[in-house]
Protein backbone atom coordinates (compact mmCIF):
# COMPACT_ATOMS: atom_id res chain seq x y z
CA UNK A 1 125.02 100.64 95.56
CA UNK A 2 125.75 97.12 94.06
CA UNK A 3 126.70 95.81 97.49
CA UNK A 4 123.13 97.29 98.39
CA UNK A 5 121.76 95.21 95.91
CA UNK A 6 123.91 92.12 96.34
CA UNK A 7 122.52 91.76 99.94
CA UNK A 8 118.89 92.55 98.78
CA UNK A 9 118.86 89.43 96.35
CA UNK A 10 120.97 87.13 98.34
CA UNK A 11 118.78 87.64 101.39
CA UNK A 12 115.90 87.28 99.64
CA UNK A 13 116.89 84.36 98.32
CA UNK A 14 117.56 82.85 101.40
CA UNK A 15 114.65 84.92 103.49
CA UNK A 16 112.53 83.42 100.37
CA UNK A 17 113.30 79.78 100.82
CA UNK A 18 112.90 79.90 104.39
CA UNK A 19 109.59 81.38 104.54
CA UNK A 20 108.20 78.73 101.52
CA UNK A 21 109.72 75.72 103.90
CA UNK A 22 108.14 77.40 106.43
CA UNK A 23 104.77 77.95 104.48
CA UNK A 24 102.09 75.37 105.50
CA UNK A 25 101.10 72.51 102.88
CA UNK A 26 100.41 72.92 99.26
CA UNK A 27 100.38 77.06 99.64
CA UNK A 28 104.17 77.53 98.76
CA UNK A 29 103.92 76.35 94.73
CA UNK A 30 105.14 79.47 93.62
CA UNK A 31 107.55 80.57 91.07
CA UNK A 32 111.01 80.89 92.41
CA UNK A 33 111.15 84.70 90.98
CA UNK A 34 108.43 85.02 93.54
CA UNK A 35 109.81 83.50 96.36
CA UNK A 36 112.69 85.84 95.69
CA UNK A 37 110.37 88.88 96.25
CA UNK A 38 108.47 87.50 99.10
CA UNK A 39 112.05 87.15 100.61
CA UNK A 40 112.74 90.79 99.81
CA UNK A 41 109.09 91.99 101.42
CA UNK A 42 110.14 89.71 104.43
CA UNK A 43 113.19 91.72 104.66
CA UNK A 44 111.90 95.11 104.64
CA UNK A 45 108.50 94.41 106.43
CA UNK A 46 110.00 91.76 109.13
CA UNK A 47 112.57 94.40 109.89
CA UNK A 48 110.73 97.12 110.16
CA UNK A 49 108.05 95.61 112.39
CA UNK A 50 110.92 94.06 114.57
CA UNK A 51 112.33 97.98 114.92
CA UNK A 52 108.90 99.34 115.77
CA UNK A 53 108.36 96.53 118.26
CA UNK A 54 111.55 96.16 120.10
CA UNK A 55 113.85 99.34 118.80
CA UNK A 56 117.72 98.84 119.13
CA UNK A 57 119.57 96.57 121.68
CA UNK A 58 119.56 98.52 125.31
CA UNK A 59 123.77 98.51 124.88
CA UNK A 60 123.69 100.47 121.86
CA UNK A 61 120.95 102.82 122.23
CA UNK A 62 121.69 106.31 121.58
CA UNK A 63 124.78 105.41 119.61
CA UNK A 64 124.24 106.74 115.89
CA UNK A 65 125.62 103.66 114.54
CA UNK A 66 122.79 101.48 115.46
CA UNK A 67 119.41 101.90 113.46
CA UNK A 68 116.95 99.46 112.04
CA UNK A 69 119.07 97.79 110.30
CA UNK A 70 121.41 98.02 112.63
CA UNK A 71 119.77 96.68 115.71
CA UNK A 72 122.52 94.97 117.90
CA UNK A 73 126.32 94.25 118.14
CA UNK A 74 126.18 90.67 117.04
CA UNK A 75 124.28 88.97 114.23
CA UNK A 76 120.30 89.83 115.11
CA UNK A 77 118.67 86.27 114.94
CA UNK A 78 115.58 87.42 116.55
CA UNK A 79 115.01 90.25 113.78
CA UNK A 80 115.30 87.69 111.17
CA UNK A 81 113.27 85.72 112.67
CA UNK A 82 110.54 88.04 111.97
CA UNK A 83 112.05 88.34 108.46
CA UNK A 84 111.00 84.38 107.52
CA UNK A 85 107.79 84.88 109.32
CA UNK A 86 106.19 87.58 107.25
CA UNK A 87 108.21 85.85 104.14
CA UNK A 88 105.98 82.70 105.00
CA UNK A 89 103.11 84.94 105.39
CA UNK A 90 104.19 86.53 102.16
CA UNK A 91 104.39 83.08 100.03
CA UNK A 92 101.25 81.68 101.28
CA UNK A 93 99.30 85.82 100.14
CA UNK A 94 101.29 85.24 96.71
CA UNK A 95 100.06 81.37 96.57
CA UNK A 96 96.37 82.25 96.72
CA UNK A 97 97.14 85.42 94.18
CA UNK A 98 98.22 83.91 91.41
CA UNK A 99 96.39 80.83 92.34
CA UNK A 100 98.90 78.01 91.56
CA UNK A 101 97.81 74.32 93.26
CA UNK A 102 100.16 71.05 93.51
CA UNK A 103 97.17 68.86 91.83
């Protein structure tokens, strides 16, 4: 449970601070509490499109082991790819919410 929650907030963190470099221009002046959560919803929604998508790797399917957070027998750098993208996405929905500008 605490390791559970370890991981969240560490890779939101860094999920987070990805996705705001990634963010275009002036849309990633955010809070960093914020860029924390965008880097949790970039977790959970990244990953979970990635598993709908492309599934598990073809050497593990059908092993129990392996499910969407489990996707492959090395470290999944294409999943978290998706991760940062919709945390980008995520920073730049939460920039024009709460309406913050650089000026």
């Amino acid at each position: 449970m605490i390791g559970t929650i370890l991981v969240t907030l560490i890779g939101g963190v860094v999920i987070g601070l990805l996705g705001k470099f990634l963010a275009p221009g002036s849309r990633d002046n955010i809070p960093f509490w914020l860029v924390v959560v965008c880097g949790i919803v970039g977790m959970l929604v990244g990953g979970w499109i990635y598993y709908a998508i492309f599934g598990v790797a073809g050497n593990v399917a059908g092993n129990p082991d392996y499910d969407m957070w489990n996707t492959s027998k090395g470290i999944d750098w294409w999943r978290h790819l998706w991760q940062v993208v919709v945390a980008a996405i995520a920073v730049v929905v939460a920039a024009g919410v709460t309406g913050k500008s650089k000026a």
